[in-house]
N, C-alpha and C. Protein backbone atom coordinates (compact mmCIF):
# COMPACT_ATOMS: atom_id res chain seq x y z
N UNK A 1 177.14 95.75 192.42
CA UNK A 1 176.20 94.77 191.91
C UNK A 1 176.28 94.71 190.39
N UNK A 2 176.48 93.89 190.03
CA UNK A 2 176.29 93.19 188.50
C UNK A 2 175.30 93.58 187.87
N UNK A 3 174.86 94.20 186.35
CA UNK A 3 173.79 94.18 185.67
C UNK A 3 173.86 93.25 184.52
N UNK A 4 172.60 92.62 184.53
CA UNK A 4 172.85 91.35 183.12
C UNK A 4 172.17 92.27 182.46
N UNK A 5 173.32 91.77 180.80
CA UNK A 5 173.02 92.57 180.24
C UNK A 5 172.91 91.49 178.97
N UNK A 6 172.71 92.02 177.64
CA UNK A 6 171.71 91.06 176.71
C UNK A 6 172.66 91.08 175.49
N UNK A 7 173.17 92.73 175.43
CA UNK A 7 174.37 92.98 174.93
C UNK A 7 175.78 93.26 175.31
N UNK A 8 176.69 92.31 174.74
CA UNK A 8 177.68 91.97 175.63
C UNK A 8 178.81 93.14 175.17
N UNK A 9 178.40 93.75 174.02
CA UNK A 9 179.18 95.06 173.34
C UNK A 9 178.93 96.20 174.31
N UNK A 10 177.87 96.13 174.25
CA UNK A 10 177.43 97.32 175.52
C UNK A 10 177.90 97.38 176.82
N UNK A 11 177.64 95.81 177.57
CA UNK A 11 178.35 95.68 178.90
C UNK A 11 179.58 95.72 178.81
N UNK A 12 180.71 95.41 177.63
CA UNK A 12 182.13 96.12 177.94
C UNK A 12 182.57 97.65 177.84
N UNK A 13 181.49 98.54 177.07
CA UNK A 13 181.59 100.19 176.99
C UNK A 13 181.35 100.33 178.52
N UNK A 14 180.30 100.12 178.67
CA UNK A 14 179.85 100.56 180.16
C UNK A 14 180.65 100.46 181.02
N UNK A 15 181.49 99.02 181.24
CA UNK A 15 182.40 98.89 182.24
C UNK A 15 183.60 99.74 181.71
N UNK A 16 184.37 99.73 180.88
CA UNK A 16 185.48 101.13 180.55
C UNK A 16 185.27 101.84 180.82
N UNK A 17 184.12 102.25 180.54
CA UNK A 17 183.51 103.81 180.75
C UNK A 17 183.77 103.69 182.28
N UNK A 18 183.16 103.24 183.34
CA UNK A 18 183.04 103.44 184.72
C UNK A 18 184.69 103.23 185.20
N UNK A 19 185.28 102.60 184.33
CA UNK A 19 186.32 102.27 184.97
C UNK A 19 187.76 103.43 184.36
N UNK A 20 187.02 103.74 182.82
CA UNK A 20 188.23 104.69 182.60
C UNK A 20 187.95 106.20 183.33
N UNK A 21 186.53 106.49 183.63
CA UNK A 21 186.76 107.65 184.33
C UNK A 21 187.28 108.01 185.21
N UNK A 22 187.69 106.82 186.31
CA UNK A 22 188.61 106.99 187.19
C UNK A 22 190.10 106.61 186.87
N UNK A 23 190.66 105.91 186.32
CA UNK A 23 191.83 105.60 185.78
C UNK A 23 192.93 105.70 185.13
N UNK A 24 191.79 106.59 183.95
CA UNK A 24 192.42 106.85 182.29
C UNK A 24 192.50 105.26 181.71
N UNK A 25 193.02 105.76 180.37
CA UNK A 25 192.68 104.88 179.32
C UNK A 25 194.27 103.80 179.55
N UNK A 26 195.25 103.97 179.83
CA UNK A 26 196.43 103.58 179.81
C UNK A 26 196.57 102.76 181.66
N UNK A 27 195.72 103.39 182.31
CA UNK A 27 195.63 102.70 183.70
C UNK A 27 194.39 101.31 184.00
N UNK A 28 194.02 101.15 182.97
CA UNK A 28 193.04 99.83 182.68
C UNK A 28 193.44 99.32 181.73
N UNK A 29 193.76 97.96 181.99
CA UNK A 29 194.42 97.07 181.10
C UNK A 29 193.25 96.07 180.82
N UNK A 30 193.41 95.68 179.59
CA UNK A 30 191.87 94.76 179.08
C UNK A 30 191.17 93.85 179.51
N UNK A 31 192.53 92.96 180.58
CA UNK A 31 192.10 91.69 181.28
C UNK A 31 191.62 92.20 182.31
N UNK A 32 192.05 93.81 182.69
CA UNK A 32 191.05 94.08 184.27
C UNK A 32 189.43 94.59 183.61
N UNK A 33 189.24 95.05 182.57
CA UNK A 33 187.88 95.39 181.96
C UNK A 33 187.07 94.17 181.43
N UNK A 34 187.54 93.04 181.23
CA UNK A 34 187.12 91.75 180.80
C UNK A 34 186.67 91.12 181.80
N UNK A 35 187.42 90.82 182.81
CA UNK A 35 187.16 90.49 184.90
C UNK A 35 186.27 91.23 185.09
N UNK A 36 186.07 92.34 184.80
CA UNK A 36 184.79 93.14 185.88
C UNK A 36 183.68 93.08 184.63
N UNK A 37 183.89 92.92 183.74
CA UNK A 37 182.73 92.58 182.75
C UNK A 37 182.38 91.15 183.05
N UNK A 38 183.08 90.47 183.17
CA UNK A 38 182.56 88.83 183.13
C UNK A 38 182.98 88.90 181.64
N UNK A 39 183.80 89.28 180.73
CA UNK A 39 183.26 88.55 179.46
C UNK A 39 184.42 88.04 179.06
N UNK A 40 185.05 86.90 178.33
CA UNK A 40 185.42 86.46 177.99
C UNK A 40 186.25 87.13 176.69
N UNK A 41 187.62 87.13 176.51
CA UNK A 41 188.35 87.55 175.82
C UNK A 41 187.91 87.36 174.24
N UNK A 42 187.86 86.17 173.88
CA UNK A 42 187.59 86.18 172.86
C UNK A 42 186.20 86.63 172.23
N UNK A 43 185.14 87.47 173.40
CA UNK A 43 183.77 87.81 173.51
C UNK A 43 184.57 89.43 172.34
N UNK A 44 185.34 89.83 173.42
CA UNK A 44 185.80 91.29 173.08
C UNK A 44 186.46 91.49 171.60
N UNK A 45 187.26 90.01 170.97
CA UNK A 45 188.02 90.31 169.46
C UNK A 45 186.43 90.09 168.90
N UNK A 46 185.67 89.48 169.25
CA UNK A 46 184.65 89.65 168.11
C UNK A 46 184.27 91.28 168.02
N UNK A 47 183.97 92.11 168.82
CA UNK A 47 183.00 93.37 168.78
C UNK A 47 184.85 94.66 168.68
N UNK A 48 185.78 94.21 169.02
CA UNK A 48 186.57 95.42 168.92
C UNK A 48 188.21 94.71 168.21
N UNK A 49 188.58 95.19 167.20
CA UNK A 49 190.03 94.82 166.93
C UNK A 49 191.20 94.76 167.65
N UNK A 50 191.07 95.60 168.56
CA UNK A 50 191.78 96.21 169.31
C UNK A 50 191.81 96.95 170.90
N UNK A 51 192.40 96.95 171.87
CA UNK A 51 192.03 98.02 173.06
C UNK A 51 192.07 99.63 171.97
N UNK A 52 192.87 99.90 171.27
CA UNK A 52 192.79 101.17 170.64
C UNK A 52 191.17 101.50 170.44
N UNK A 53 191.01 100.60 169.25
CA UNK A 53 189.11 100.60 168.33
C UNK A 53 188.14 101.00 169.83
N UNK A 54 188.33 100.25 170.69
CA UNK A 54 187.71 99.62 171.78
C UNK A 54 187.56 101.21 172.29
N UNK A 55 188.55 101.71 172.66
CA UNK A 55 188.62 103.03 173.00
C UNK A 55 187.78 104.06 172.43
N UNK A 56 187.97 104.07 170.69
CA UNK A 56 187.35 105.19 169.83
C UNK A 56 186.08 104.67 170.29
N UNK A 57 185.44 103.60 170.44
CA UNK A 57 183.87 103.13 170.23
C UNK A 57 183.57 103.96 171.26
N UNK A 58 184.71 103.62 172.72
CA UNK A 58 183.72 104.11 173.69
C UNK A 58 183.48 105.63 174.48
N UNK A 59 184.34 106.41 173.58
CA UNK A 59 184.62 107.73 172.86
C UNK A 59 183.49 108.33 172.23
N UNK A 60 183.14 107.23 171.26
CA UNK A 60 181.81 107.42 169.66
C UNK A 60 180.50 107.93 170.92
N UNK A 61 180.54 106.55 171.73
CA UNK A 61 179.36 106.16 172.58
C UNK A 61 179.12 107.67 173.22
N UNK A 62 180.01 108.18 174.18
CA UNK A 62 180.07 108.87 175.08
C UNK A 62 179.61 110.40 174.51
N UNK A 63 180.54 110.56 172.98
CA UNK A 63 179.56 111.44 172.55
C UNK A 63 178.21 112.04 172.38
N UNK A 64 177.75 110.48 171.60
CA UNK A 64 176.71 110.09 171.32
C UNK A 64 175.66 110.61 172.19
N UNK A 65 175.80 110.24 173.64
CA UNK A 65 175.34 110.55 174.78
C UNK A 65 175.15 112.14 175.17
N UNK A 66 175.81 112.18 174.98
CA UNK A 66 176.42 113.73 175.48
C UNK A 66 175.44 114.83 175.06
N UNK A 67 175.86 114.57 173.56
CA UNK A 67 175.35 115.52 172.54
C UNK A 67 173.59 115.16 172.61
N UNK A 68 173.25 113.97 172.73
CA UNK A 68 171.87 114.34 173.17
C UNK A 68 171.32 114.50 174.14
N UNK A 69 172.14 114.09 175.22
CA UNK A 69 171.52 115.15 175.98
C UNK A 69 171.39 116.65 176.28
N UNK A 70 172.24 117.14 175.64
CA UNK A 70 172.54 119.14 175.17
C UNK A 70 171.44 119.22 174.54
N UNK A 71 171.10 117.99 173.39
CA UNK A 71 169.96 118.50 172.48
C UNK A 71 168.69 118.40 173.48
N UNK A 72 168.45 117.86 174.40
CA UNK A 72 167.09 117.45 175.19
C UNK A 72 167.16 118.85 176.04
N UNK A 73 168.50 119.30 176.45
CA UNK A 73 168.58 120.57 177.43
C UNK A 73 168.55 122.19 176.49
N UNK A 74 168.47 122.00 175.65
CA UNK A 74 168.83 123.09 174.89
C UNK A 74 167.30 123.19 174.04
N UNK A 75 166.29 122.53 174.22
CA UNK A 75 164.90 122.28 173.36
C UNK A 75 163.88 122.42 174.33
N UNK A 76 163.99 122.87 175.84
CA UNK A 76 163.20 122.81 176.87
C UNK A 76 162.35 124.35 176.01
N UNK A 77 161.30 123.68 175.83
CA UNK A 77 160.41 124.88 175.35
C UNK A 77 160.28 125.98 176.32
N UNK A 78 159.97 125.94 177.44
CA UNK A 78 159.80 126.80 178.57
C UNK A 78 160.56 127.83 179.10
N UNK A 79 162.21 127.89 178.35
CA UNK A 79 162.93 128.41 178.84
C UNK A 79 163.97 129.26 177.84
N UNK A 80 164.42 130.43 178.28
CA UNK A 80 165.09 130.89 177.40
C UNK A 80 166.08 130.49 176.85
N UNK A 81 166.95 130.26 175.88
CA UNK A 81 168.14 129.96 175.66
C UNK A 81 168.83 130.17 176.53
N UNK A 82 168.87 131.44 177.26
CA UNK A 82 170.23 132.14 178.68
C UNK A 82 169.88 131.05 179.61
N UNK A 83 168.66 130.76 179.85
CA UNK A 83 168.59 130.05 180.86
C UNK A 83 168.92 128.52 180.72
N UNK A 84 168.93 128.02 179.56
CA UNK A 84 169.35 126.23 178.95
C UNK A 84 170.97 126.66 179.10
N UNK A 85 171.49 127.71 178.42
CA UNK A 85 172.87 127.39 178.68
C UNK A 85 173.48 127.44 179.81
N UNK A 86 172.69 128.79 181.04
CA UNK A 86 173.16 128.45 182.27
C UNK A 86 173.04 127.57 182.94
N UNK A 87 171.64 126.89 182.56
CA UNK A 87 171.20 125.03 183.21
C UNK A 87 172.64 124.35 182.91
N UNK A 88 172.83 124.30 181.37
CA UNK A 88 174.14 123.37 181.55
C UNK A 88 174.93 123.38 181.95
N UNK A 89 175.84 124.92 182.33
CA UNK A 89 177.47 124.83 182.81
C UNK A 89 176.60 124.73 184.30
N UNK A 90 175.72 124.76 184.69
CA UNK A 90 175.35 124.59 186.29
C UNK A 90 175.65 123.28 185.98
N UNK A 91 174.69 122.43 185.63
CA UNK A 91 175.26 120.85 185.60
C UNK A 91 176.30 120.13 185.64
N UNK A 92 177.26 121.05 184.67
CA UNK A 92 178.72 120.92 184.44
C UNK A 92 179.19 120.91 186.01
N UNK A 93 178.86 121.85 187.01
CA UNK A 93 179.23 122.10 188.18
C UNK A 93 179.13 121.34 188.75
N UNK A 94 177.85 120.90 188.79
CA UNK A 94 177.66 120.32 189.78
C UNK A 94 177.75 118.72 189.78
N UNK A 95 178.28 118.17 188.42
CA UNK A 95 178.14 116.78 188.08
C UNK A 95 180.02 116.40 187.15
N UNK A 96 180.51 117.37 186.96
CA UNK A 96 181.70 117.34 186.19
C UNK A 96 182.99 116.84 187.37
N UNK A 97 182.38 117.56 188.10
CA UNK A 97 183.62 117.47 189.67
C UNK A 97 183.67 117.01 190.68
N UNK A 98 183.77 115.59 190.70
CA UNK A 98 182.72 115.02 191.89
C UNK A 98 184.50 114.91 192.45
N UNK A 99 184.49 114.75 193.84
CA UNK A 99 185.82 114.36 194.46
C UNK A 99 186.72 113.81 194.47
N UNK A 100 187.89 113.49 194.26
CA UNK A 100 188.49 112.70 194.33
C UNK A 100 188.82 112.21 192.74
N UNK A 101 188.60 110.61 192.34
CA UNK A 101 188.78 110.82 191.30
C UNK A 101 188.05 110.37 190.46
N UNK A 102 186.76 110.32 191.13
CA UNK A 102 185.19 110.03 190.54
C UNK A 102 184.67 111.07 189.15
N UNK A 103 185.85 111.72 188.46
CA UNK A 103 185.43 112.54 187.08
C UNK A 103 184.35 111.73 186.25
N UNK A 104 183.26 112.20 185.53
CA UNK A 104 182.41 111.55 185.08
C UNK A 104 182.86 112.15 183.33
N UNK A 105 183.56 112.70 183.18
CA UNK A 105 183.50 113.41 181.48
C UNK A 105 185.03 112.91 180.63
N UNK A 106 184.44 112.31 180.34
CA UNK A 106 185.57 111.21 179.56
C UNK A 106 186.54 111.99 178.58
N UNK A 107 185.72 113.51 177.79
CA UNK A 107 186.59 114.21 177.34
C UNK A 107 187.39 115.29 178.56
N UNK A 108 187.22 115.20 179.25
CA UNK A 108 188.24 115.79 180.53
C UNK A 108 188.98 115.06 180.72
N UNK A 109 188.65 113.30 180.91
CA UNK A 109 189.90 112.59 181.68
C UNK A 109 190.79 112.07 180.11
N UNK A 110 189.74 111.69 179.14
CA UNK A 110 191.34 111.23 178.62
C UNK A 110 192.28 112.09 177.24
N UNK A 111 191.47 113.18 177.41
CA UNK A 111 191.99 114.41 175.66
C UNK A 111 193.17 114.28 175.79
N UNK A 112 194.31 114.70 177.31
CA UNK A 112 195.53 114.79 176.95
C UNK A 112 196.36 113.44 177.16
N UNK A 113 195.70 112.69 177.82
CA UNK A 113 196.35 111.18 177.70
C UNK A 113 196.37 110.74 176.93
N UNK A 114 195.28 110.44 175.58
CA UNK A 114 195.53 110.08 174.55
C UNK A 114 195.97 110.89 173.08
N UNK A 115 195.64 111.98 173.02
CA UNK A 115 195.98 112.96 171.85
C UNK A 115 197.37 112.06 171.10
N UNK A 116 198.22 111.65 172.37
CA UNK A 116 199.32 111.28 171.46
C UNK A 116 199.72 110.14 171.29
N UNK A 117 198.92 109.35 172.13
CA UNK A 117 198.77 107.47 171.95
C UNK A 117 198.17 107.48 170.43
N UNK A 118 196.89 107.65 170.12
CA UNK A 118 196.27 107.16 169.29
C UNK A 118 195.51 108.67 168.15
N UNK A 119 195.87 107.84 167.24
CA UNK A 119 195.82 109.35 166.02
C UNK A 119 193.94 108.91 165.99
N UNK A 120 193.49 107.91 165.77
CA UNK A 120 191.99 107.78 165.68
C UNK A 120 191.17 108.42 166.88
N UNK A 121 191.62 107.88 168.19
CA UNK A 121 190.94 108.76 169.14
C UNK A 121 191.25 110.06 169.35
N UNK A 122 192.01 110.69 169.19
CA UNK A 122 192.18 111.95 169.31
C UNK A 122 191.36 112.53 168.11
N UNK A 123 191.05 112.01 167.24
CA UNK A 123 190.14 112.74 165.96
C UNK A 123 188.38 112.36 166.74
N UNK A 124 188.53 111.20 167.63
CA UNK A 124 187.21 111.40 167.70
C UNK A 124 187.05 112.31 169.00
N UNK A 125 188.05 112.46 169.72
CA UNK A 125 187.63 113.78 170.90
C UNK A 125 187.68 114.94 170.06
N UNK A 126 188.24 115.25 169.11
CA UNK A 126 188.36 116.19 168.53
C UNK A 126 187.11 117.16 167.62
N UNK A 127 186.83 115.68 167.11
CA UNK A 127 184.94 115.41 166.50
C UNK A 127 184.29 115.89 167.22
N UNK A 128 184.06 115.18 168.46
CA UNK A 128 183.24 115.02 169.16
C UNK A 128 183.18 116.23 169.97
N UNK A 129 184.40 116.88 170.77
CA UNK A 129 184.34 118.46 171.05
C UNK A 129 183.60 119.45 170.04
N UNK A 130 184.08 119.37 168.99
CA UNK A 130 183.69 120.08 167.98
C UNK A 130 181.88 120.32 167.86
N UNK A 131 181.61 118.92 167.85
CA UNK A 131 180.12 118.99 167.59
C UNK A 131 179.32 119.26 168.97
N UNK A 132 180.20 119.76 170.20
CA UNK A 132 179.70 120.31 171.58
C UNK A 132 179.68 121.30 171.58
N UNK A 133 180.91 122.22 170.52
CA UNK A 133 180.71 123.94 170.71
C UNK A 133 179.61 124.35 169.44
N UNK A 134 179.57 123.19 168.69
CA UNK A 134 178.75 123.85 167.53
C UNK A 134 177.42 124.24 167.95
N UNK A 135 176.88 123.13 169.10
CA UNK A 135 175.60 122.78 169.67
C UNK A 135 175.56 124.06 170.72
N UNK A 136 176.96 124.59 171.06
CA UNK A 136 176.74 125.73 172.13
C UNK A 136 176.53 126.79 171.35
N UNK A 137 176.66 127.19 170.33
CA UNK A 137 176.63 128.08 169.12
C UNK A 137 175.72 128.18 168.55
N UNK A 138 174.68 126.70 168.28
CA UNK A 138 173.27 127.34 167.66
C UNK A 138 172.60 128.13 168.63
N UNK A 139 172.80 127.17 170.32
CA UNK A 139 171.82 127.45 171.85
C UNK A 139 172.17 129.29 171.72
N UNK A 140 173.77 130.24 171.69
CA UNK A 140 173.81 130.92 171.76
C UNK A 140 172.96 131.89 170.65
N UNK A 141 172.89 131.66 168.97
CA UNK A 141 172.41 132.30 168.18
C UNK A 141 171.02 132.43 168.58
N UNK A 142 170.30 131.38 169.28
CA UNK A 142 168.62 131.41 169.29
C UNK A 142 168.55 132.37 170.85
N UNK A 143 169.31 132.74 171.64
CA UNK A 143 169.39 133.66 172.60
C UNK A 143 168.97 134.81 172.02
N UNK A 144 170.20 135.05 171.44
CA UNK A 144 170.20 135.99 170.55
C UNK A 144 168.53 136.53 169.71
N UNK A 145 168.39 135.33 169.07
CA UNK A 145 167.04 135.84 168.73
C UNK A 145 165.72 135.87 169.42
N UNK A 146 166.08 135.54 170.84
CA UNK A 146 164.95 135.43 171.32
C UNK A 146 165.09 136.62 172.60
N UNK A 147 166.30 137.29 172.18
CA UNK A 147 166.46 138.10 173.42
C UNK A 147 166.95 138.19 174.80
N UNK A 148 167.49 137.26 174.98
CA UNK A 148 168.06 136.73 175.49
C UNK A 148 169.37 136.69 176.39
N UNK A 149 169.95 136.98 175.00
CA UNK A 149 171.38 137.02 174.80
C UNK A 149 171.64 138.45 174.24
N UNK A 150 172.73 139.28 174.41
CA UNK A 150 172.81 140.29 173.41
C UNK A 150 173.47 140.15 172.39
N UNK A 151 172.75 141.01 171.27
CA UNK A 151 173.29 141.07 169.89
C UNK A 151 174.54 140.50 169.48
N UNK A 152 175.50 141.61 170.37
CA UNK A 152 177.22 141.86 170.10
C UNK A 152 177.76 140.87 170.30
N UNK A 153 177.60 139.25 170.93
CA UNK A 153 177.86 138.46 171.35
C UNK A 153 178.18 138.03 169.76
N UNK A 154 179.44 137.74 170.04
CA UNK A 154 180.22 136.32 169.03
C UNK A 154 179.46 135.56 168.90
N UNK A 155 178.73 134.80 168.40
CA UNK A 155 178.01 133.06 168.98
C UNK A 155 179.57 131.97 168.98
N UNK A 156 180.14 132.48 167.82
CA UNK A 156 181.41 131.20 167.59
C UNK A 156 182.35 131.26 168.49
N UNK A 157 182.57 132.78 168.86
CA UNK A 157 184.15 132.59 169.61
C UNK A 157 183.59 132.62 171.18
N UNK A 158 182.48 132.81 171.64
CA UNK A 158 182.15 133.00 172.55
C UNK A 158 182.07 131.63 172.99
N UNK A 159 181.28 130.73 171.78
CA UNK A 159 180.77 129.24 172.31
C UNK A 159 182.37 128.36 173.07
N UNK A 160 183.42 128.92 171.57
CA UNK A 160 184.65 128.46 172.06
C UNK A 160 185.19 128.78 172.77
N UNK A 161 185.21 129.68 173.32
CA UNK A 161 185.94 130.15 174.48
C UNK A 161 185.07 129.74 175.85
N UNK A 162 183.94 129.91 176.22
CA UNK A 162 183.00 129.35 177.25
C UNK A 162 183.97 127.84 177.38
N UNK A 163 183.59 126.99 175.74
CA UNK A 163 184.25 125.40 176.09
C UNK A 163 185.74 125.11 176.18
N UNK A 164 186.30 125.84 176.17
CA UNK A 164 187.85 125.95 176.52
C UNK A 164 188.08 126.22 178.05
N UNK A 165 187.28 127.45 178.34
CA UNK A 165 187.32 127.85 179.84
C UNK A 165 186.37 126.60 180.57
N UNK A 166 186.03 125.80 180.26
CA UNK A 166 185.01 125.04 181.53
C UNK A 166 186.25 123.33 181.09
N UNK A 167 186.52 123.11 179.90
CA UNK A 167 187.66 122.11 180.00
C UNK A 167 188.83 122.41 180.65
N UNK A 168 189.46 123.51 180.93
CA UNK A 168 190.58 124.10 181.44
C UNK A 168 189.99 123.83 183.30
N UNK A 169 189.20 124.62 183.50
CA UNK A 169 188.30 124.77 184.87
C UNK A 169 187.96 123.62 185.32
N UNK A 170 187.74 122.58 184.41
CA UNK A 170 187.91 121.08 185.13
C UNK A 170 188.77 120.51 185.43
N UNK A 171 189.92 120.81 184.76
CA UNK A 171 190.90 119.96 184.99
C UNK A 171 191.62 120.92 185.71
N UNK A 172 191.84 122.03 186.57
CA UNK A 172 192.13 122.62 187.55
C UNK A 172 191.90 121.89 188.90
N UNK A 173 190.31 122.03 188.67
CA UNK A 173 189.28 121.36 189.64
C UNK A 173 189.53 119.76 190.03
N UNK A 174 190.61 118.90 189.36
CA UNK A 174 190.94 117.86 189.39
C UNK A 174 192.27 117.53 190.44
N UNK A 175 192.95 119.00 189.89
CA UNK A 175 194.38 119.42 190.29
C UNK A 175 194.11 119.68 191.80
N UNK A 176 193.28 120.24 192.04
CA UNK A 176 192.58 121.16 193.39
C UNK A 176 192.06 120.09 194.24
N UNK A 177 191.51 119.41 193.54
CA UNK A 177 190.44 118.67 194.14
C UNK A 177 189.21 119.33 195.06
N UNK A 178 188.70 120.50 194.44
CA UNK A 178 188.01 120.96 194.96
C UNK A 178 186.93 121.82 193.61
N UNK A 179 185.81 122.22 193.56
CA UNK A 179 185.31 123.20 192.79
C UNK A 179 185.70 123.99 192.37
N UNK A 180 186.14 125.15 193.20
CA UNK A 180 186.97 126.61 193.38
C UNK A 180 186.82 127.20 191.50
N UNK A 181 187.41 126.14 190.83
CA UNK A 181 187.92 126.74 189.63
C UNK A 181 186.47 126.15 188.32
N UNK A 182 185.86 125.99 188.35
CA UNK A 182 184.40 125.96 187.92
C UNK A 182 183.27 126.78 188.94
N UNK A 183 183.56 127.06 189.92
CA UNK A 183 182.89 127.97 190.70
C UNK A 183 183.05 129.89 189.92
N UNK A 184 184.64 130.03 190.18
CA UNK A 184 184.91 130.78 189.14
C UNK A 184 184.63 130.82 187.50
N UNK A 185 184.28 129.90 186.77
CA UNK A 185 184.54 129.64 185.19
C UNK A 185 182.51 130.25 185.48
N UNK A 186 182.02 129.65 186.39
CA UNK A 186 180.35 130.16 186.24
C UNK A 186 180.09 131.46 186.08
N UNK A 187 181.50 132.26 187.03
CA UNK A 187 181.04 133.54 187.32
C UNK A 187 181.56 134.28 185.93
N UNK A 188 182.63 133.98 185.34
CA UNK A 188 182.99 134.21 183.95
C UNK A 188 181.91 134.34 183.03
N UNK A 189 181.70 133.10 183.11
CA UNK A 189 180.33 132.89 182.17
C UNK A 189 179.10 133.68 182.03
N UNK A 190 178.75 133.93 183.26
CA UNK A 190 177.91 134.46 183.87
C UNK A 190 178.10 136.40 182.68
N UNK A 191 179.26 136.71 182.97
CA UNK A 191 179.74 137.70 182.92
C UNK A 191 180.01 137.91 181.07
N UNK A 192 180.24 137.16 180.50
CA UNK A 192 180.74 137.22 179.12
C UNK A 192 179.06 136.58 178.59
N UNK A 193 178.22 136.18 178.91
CA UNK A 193 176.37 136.05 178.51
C UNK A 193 176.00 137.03 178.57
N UNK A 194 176.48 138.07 179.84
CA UNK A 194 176.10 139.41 179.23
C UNK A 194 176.41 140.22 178.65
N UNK A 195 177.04 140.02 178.24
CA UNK A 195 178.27 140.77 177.02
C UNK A 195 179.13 141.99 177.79
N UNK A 196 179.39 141.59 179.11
CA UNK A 196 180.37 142.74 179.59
C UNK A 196 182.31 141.93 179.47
């Protein structure tokens, strides 16, 4: 079903978005994202220069998204830090790996497809990762001070390594087509929060 939408910049992110998560960025060609948008070609040179630009925006967007929602999950007053970061890689679980090739995390499906197409998007997955482990790094330091977490814990290499092991563990999980390997990355996790 169709959503009218008011902004026509928006209704072409949205449709990439739904359409590059299953596809990749190189398996949707503009006239098939323009058709399922309804919008008119020359709708799209006004709001993007390019399928490249078009890409970084909807990259920018996805961040954008992302990162606040970590900030909404990571601010739950009620709960310890251990417990916001285990909320998230649970989420990760249970929403990162859906079957088949329904992937919902845009930095899973397209980091290694594009890294070497486009020098701009690869700086904004690059950005944009970046400002995901930083956000896992404050969540870990306030563990830490709240007890949480133990002392000895890295916050930096720990945050990076957690987000290396759950990007790796997805795209296993892609390979697999099954959980198995984010099922494992929890129990990791699980295991390196407590500092063993």
């Amino acid at each position: 079903m169709k959503q009218n939408y008011a902004d026509t910049r928006q209704q072409l992110l949205d449709t990439g978005h739904r359409m590059m998560v299953v596809k990749g960025f190189t398996g949707v060609g503009l006239n098939e994202i323009l058709q399922v948008a309804g919008v008119p070609k020359g709708s799209f040179y006004h709001y993007f220069k390019s399928k490249e630009q078009y890409g970084q925006s909807l990259l920018e967007e996805y961040f954008e998204n992302y990162l606040a929602d970590m900030e909404q999950r990571f601010t739950a007053a009620q709960m310890s830090a251990r417990e916001q970061l285990m909320g998230y890689w649970q989420n990760w679980l249970n929403n990162y790996c859906e079957p088949g090739d329904a992937q919902t995390c845009l930095a899973v499906k397209l980091s290694a497809e594009v890294a070497d197409l486009s020098e701009a998007m690869r700086i904004t997955l690059r950005d944009g990762t970046d400002q995901v482990i930083a956000r896992l790094i404050r969540c870990l330091e306030q563990g830490q001070q709240d007890g949480s977490l133990p002392p000895q814990i890295n916050a930096q290499q720990t945050a990076t390594a957690l987000y290396q092991l759950w990007l790796g563990a997805s795209l296993l999980s892609k390979l697999h087509r099954n959980n198995q390997p984010l099922v494992s990355a929890m129990l990791t996790t699980e295991a390196m929060l407590a500092g063993t």
